[in-house]
Protein backbone atom coordinates (compact mmCIF):
# COMPACT_ATOMS: atom_id res chain seq x y z
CA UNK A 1 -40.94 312.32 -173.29
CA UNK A 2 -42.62 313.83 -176.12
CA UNK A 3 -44.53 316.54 -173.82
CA UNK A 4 -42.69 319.89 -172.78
CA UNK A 5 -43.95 323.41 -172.21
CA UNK A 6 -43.66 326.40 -174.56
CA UNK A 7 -44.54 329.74 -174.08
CA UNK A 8 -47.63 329.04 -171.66
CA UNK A 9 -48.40 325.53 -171.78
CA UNK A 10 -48.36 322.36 -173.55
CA UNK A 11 -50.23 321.95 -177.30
CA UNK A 12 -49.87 319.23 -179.71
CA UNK A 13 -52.02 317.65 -182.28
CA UNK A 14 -55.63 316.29 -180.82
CA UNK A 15 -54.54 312.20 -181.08
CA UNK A 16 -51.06 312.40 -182.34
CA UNK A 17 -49.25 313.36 -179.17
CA UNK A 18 -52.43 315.16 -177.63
CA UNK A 19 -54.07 311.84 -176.14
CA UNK A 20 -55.80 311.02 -173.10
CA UNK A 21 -52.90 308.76 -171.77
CA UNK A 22 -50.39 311.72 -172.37
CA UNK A 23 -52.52 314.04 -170.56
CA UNK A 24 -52.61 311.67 -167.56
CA UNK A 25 -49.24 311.35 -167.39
CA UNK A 26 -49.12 315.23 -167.45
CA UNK A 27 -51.55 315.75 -164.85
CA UNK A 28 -50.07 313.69 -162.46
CA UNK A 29 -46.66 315.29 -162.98
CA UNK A 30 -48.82 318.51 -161.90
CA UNK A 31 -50.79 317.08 -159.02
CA UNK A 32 -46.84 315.74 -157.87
CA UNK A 33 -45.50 319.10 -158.18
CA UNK A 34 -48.50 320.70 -155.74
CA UNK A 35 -47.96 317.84 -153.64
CA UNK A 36 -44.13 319.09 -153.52
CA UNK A 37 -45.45 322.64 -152.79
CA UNK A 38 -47.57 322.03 -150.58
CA UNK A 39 -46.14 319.17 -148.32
CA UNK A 40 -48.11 318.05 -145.16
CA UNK A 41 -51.42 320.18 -146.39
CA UNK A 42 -55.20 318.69 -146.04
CA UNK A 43 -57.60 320.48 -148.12
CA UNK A 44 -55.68 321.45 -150.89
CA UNK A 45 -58.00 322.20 -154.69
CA UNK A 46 -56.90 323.18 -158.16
CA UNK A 47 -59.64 324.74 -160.58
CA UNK A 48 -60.57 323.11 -164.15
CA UNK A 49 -61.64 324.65 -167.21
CA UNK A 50 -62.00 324.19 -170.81
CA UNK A 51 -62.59 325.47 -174.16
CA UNK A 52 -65.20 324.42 -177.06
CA UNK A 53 -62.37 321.90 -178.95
CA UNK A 54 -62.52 318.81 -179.70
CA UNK A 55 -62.85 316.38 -176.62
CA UNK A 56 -61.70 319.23 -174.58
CA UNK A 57 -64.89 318.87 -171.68
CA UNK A 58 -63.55 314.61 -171.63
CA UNK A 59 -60.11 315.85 -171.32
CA UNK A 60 -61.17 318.56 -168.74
CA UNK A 61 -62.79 315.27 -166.76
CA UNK A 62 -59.88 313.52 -167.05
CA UNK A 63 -57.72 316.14 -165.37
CA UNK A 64 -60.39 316.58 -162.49
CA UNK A 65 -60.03 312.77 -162.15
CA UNK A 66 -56.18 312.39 -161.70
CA UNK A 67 -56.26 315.27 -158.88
CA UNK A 68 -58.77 313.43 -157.22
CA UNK A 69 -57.02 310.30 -157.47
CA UNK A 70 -54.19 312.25 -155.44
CA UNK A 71 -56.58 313.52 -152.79
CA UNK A 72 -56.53 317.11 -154.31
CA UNK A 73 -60.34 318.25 -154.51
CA UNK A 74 -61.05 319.59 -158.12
CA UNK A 75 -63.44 322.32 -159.37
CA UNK A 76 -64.43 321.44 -162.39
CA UNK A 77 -66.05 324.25 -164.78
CA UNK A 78 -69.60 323.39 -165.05
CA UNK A 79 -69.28 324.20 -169.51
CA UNK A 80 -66.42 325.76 -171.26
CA UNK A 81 -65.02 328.84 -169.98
CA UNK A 82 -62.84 331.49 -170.98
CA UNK A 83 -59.19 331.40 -169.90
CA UNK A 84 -59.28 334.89 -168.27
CA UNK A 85 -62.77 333.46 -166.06
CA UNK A 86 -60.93 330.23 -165.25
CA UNK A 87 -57.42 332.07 -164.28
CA UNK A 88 -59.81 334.71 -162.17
CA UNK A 89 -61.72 331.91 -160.47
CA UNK A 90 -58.05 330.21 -159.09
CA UNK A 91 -57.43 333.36 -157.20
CA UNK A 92 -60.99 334.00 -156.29
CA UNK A 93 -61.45 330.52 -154.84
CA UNK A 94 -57.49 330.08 -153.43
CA UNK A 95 -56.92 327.40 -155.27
CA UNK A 96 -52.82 325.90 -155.50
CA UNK A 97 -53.43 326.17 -159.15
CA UNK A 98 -55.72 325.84 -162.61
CA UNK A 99 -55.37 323.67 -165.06
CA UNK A 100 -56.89 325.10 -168.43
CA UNK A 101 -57.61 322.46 -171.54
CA UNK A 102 -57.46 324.88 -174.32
CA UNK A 103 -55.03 325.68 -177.32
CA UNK A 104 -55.96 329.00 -177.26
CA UNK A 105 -55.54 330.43 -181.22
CA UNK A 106 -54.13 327.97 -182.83
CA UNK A 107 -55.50 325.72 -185.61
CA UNK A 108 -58.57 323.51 -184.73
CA UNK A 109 -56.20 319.89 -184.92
CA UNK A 110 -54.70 321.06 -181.78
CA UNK A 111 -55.54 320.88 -178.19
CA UNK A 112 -53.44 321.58 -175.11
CA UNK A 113 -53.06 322.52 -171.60
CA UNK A 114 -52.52 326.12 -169.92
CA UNK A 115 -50.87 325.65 -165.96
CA UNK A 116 -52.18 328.56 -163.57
CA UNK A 117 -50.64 329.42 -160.39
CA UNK A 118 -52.35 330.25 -157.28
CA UNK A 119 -51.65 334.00 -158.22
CA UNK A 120 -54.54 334.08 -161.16
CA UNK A 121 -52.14 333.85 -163.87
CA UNK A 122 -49.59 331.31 -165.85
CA UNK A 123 -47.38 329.40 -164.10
CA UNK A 124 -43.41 330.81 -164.00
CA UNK A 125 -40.85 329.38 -166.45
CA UNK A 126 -39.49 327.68 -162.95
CA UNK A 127 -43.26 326.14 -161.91
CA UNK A 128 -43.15 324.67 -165.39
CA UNK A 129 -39.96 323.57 -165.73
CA UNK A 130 -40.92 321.53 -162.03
CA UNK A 131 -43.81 320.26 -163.50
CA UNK A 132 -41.64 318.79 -166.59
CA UNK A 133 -39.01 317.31 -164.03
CA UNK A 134 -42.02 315.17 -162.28
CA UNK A 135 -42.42 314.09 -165.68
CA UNK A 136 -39.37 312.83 -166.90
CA UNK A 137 -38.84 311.03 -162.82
CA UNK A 138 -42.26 309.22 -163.58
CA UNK A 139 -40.88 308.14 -166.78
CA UNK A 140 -37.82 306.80 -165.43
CA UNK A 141 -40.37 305.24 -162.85
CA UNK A 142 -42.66 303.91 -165.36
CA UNK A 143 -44.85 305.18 -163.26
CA UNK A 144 -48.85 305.78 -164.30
CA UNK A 145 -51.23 308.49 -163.05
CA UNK A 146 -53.34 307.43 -160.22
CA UNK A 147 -57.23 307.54 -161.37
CA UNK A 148 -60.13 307.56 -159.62
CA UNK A 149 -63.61 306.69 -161.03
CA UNK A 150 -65.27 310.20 -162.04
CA UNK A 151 -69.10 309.60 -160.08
CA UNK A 152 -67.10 308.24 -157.49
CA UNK A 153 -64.87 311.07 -157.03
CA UNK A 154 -68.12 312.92 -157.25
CA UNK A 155 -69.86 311.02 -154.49
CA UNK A 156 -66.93 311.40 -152.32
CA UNK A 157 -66.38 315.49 -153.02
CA UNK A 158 -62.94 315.00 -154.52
CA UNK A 159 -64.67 316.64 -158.21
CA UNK A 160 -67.21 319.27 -157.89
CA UNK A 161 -68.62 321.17 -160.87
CA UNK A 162 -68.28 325.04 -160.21
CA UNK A 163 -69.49 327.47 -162.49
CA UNK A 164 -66.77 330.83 -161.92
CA UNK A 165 -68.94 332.92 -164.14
CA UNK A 166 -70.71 335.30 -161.69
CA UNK A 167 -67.57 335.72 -159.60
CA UNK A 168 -65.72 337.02 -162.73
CA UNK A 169 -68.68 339.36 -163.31
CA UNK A 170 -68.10 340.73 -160.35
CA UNK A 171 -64.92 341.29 -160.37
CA UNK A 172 -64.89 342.86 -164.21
CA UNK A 173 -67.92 345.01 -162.95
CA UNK A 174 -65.60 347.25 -160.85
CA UNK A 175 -63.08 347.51 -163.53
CA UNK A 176 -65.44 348.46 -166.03
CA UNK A 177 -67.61 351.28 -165.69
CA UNK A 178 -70.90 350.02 -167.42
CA UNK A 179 -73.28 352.66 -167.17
CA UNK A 180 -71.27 354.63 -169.06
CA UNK A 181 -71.37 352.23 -171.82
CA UNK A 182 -75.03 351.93 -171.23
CA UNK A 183 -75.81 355.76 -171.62
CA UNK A 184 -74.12 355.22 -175.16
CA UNK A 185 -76.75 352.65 -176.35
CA UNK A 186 -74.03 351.07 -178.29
CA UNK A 187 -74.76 348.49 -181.18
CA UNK A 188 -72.23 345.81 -180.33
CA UNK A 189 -71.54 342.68 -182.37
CA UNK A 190 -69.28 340.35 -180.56
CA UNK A 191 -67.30 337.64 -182.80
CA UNK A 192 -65.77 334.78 -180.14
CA UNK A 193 -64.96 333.39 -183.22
CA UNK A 194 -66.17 329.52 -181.84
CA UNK A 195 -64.53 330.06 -178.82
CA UNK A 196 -65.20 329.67 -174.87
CA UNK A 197 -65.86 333.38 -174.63
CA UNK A 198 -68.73 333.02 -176.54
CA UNK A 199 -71.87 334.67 -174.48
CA UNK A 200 -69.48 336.74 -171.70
CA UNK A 201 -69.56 340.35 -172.99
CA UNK A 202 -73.68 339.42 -174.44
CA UNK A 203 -74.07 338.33 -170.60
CA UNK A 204 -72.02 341.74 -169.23
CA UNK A 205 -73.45 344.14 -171.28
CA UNK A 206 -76.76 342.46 -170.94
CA UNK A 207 -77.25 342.93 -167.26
CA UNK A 208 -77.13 346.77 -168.14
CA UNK A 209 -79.48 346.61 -170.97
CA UNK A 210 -77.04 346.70 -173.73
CA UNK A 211 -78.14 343.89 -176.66
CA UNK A 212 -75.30 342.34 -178.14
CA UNK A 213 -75.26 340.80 -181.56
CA UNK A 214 -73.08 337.91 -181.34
CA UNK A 215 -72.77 335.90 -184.24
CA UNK A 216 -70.28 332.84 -184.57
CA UNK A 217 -70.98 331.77 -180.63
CA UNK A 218 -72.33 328.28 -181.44
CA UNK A 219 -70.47 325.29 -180.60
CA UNK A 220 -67.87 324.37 -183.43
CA UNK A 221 -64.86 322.34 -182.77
CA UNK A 222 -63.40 323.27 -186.10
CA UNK A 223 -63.81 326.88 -185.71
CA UNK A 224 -65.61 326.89 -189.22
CA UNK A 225 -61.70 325.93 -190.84
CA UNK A 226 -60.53 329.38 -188.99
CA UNK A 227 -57.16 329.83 -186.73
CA UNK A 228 -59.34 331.40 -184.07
CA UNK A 229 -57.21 334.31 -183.93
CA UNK A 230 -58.69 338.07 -183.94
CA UNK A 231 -56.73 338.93 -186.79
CA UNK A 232 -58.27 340.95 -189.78
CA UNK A 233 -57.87 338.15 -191.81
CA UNK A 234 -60.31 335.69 -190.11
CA UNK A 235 -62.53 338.57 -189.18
CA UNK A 236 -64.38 338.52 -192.67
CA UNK A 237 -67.79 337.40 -190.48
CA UNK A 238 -67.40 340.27 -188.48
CA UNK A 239 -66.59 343.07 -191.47
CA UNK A 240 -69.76 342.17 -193.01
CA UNK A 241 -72.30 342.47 -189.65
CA UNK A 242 -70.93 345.41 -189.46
CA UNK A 243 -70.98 346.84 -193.14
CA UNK A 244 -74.89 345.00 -193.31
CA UNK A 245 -75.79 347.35 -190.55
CA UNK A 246 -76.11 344.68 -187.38
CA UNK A 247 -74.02 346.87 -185.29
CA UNK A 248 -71.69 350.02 -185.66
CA UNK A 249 -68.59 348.51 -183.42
CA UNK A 250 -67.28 344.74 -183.57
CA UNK A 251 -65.45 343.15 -180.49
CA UNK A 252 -63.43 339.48 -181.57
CA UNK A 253 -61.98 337.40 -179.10
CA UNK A 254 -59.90 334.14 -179.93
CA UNK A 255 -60.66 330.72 -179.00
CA UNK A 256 -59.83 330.96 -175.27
CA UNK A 257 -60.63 335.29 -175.02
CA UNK A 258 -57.55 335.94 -173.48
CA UNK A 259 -56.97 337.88 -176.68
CA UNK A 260 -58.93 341.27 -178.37
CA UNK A 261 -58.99 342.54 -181.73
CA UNK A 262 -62.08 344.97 -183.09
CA UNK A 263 -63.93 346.57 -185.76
CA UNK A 264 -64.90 350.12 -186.61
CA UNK A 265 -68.76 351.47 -187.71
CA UNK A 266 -66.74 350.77 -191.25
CA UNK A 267 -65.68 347.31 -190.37
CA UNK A 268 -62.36 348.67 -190.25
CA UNK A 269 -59.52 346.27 -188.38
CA UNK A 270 -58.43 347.83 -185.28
CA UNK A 271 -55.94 345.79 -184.04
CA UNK A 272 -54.37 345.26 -180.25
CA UNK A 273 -51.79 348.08 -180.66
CA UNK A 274 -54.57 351.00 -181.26
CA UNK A 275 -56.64 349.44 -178.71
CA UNK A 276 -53.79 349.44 -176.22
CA UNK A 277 -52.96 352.94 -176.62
CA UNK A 278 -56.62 354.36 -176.68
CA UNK A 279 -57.13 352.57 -173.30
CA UNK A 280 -53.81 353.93 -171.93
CA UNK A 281 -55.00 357.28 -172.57
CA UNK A 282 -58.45 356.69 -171.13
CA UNK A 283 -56.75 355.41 -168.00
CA UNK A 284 -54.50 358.35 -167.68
CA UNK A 285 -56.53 361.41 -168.97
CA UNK A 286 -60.31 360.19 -168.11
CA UNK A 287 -59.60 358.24 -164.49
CA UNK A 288 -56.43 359.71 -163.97
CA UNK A 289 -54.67 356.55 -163.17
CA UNK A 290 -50.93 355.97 -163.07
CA UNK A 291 -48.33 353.41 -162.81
CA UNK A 292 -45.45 351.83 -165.41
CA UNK A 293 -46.45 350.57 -168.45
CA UNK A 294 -45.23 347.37 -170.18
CA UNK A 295 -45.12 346.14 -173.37
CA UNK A 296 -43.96 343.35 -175.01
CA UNK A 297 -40.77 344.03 -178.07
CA UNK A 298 -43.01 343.16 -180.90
CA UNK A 299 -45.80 346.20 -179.43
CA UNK A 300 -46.09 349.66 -180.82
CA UNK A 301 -44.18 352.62 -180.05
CA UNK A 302 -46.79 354.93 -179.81
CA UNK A 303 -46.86 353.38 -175.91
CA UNK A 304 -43.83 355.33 -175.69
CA UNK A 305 -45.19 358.65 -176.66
CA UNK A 306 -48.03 357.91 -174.52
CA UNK A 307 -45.90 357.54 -171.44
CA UNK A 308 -43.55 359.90 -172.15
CA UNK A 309 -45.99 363.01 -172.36
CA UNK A 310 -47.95 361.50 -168.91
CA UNK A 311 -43.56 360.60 -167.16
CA UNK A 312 -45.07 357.42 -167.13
CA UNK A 313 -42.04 354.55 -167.09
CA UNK A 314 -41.98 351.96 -169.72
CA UNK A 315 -40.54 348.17 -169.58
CA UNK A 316 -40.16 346.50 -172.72
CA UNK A 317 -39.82 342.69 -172.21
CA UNK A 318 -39.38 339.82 -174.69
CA UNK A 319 -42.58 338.32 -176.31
CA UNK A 320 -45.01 336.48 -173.97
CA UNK A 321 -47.43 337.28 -171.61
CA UNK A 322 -45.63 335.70 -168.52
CA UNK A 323 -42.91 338.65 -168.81
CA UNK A 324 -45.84 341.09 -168.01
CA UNK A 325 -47.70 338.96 -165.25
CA UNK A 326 -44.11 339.12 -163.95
CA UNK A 327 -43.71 342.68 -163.56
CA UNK A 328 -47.35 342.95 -162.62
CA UNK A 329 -46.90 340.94 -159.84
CA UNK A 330 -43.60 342.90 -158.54
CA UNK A 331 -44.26 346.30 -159.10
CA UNK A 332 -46.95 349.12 -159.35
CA UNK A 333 -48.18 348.27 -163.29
CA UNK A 334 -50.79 349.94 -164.90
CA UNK A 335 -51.35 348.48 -167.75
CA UNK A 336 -49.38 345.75 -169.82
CA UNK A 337 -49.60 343.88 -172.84
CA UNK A 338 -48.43 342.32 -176.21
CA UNK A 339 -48.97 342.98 -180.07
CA UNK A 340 -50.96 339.60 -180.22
CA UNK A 341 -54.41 340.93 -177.90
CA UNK A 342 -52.92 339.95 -174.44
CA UNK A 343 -53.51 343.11 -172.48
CA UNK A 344 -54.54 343.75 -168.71
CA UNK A 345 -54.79 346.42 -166.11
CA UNK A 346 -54.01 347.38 -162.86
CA UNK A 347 -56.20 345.69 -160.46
CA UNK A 348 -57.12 342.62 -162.70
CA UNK A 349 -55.10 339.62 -162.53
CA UNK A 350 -51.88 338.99 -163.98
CA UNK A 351 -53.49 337.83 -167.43
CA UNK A 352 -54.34 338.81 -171.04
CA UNK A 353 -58.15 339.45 -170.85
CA UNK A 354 -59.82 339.93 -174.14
CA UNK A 355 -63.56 340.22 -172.50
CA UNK A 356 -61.74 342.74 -170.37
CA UNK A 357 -60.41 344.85 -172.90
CA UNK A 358 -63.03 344.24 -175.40
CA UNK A 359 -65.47 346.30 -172.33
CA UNK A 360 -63.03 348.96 -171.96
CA UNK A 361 -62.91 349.65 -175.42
CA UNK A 362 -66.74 350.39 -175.29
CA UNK A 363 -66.64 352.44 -172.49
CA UNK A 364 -63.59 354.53 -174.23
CA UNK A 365 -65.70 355.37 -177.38
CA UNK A 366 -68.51 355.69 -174.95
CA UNK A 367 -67.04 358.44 -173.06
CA UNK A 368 -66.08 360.31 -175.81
CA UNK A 369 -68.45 360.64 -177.77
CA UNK A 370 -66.95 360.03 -181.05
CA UNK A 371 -66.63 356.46 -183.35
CA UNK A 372 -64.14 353.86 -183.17
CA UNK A 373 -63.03 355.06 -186.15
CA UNK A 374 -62.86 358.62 -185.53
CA UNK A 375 -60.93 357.91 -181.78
CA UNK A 376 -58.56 355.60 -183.75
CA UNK A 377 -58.14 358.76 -186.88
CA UNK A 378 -57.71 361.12 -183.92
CA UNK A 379 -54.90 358.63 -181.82
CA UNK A 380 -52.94 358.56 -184.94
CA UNK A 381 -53.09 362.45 -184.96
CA UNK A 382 -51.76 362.69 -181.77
CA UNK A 383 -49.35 360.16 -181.31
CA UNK A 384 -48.52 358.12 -184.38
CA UNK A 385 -48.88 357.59 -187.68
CA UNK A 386 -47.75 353.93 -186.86
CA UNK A 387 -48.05 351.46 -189.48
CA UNK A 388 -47.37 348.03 -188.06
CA UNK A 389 -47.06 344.53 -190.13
CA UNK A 390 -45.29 341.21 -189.12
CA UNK A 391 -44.59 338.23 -191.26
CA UNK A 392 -43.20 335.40 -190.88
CA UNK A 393 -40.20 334.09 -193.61
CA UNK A 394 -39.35 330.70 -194.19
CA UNK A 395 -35.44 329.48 -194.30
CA UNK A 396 -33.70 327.52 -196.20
CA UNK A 397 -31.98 325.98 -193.10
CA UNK A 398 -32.78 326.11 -189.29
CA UNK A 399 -30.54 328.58 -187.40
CA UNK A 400 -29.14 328.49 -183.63
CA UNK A 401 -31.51 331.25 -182.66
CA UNK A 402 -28.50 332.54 -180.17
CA UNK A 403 -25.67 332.77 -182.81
CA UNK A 404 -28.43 334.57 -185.64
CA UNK A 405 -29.23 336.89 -182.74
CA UNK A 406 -25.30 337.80 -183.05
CA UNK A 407 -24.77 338.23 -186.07
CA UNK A 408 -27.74 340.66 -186.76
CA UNK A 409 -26.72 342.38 -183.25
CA UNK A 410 -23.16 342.67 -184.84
CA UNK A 411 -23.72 343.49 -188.81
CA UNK A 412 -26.06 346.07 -187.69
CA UNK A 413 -26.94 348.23 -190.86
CA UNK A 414 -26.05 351.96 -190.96
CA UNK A 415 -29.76 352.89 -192.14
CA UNK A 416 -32.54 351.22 -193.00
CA UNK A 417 -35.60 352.41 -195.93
CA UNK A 418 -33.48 355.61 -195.99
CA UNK A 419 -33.51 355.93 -192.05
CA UNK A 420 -30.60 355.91 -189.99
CA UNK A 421 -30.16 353.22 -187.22
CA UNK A 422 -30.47 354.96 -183.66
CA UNK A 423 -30.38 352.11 -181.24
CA UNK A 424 -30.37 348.08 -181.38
CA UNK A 425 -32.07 346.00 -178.66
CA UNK A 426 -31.91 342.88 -178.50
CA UNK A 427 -34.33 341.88 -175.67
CA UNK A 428 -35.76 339.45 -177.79
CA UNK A 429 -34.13 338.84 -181.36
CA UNK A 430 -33.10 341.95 -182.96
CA UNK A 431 -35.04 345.54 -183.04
CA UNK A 432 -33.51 348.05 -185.27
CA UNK A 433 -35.04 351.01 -184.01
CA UNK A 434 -34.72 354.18 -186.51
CA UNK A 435 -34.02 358.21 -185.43
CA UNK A 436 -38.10 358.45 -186.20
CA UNK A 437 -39.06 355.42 -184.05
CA UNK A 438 -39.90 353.33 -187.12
CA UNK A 439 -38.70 349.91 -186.02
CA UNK A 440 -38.05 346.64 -187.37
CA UNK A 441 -37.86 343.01 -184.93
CA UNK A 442 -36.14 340.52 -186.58
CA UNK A 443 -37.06 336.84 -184.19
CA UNK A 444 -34.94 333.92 -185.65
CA UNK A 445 -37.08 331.01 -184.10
CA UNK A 446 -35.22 328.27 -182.12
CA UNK A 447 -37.15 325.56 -183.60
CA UNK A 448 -38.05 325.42 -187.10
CA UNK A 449 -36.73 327.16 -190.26
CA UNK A 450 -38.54 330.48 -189.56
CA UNK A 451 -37.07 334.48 -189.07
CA UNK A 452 -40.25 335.94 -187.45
CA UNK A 453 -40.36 339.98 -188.58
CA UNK A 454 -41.87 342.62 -187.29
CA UNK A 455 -42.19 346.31 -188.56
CA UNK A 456 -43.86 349.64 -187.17
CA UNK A 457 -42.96 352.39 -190.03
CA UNK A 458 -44.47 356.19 -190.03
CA UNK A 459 -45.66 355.60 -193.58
CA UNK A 460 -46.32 352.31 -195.33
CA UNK A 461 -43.72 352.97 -197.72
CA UNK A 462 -40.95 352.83 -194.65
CA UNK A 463 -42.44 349.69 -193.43
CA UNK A 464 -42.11 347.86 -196.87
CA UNK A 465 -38.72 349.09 -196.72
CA UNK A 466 -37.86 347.33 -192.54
CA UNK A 467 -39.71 344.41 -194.01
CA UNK A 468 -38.11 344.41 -197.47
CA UNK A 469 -34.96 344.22 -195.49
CA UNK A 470 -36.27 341.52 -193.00
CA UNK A 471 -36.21 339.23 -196.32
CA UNK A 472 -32.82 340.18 -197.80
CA UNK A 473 -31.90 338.60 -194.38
CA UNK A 474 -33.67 335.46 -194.65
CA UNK A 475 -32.58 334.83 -198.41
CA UNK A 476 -28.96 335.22 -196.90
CA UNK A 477 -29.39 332.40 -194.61
């Protein structure tokens, strides 16, 4: 069986292995497993969204139209929808589960499919790993996915088309104070880069009188060429609304918004780690909120400072959102989130929320007072300097990702760019972390030729050095 899920969800390429009769057999594998949940239950619904790819609305119809054909009623989103609306409106409705058609930031070629559990956020490694063993028994089976027509399902109730919209509104109108924003007058410009959170924070911020300049919110299946991703990089669009004068602070979100990135009044990158730590310290020092923090291996250290000045605890779990929702779920969290944009709060579901974020960031530089730019100059004061870069390095061989992780663990340097070694984690790869809190991740990947590396130096010359020796370790492979 050629389908299996990764980190949250399925993706392949649109018509290689991403084709309506795989994502049939898929869906019924999921409408089997909430069947297996939920034995002996009448009544039983599972929300459906999707992005602006390729197909994705047909493939979001198909879904709707295998869980009808096992009597589960679906709600189908009435246009494409963000992943953080979609995963809010399967806890606001109490549905079993969500089924999201999106591939999130990758390249336009791909689609895929995100699993939500009733809780508002992505199904366990255990749910999925359920969900693959229907699979692989309706293989063996050569069983197909029962199908029901779609205006038939219609007629009979079984598909409904739902907009969640309003209800997430709602909801992200008591996390974020607005009228403080308002009182600003902000000049936004909002880059969804293509993607399905194109018109939320216009249609937020516009209920309060705030105009937002969003530019790249058209429909574009191939994302203008673009990853979708809110990295500097693909930002270019955004730099230049801002340095033209169309707004003095830029908000990106990627192609399914669960992720943030933003500009300054300079069209400046300000990327998820600042934007993490600025709204940590708004929580703490402005609303006076507490709780543990988490934060993915690959996120900065200034968290740390944060929560060490405020006693705050701090859990540092491998890379992936589903480690946070975890935790969020099980214990009092504030706030979590990873280097990549995922970030959420206390009272919010168990999801990275880039609309979310991308709000709370306004009403951060609102309260203050002061620029992006100038909070961002005045955060590195205070907690950092924290120079972050990752790249990615290319072997000559793949590696068993368990028996690299050893031998790094193991052959542990003494000091690295002149700084000595102080501790070595391995809660995900291998984190050198140095007596000044510089760090360097080292992630062999588990299925292609690839050492991921990560770096967070006080100066830029330390963190050439970490990555410098990131890539005497590749060349060694």
């Amino acid at each position: 069986m050629s389908i299996s899920f990764g980190t949250d969800g399925w993706r392949a390429v649109i018509s290689e292995t991403f084709t309506f009769a795989n994502l049939r057999l898929l869906s019924q594998a999921i409408a089997d497993y909430i069947r297996d949940e939920n034995p002996d239950q009448d009544g039983l619904h599972v929300v459906v969204g999707y992005d602006t790819r390729f197909l994705s609305d047909r493939y979001g119809m198909e879904v709707a139209r295998v869980m009808a054909g096992n009597g589960i009623r679906a709600l189908l989103a009435n246009r494409d929808c963000a992943t953080p609306v979609l995963s809010h409106a399967v806890k606001d409705t109490g549905a079993v589960a969500g089924v999201m058609i999106t591939a999130s930031h990758n390249a336009p070629r791909y689609n895929g499919v995100k699993l939500k559990a009733s809780y508002g956020g992505s199904a366990s490694n255990e749910q999925s790993r359920r969900v693959e063993g229907h699979l692989r028994t309706n293989e063996e089976r050569a069983r197909g996915p029962n199908l029901i027509d779609y205006e038939v399902a219609r007629q009979q109730g079984l598909i409904e088309r739902y907009n969640p919209v309003p209800a997430y509104y709602d909801h992200i109108r008591r996390l974020v104070n607005l009228d403080i924003i308002s009182a600003a007058d902000p000049q936004v410009v909002h880059d969804p880069m293509y993607g399905s959170g194109r018109g939320a924070i216009k249609g937020l911020l516009g209920g309060v009188g705030i105009p937002v300049h969003e530019i790249r919110g058209e429909m574009n299946p191939g994302f203008g060429g673009i990853h979708p991703e809110p990295l500097g990089k693909y930002l270019g669009a955004l730099a230049a609304a801002i340095q033209t004068g169309q707004g003095n602070i830029g908000l990106a979100t990627d192609g399914d918004a669960d992720r943030i990135g933003a500009m300054d009044e300079n069209g400046r990158f300000i990327d998820p780690h600042r934007i993490f730590a600025l709204v940590l310290r708004y929580l703490v020092e402005e609303r006076g909120q507490s709780g543990m923090v988490v934060r993915t291996v690959s996120t900065t250290r200034m968290i740390d400072r944060l929560c060490r000045r405020y006693g705050l605890a701090v859990r540092e779990t491998p890379v992936g959102f589903n480690y946070i929702a975890d935790l969020m779920m099980e214990q009092d969290v504030l706030m979590g989130g990873e280097e990549s944009g995922g970030i959420s709060i206390k009272g919010h579901i168990p999801e990275g929320d880039g609309i979310l974020l991308g709000l709370l960031l306004l009403e951060v530089v609102a309260k203050s007072g002061k620029t992006l730019g100038q909070l961002v100059d005045d955060l590195h004061a205070d907690v950092g300097p924290a120079h972050y870069a990752r790249t990615d390095l290319h072997l000559r061989r793949t590696v068993n990702k368990a028996e690299m992780t050893a031998r790094l663990r193991d052959d542990a340097p003494k000091q690295i760019a002149g700084l000595k070694v102080a501790e070595v984690s391995t809660t995900d790869g291998v984190k050198y972390i140095m007596e000044d809190e510089s760090w360097l991740l080292i992630r062999p990947s588990g299925t292609e030729p690839v050492l991921r590396v990560y770096a967070e130096g006080r100066t830029d010359e330390i963190n050439q050095g970490l990555l410098g020796y990131g890539e005497e370790i590749a060349h060694s492979v």
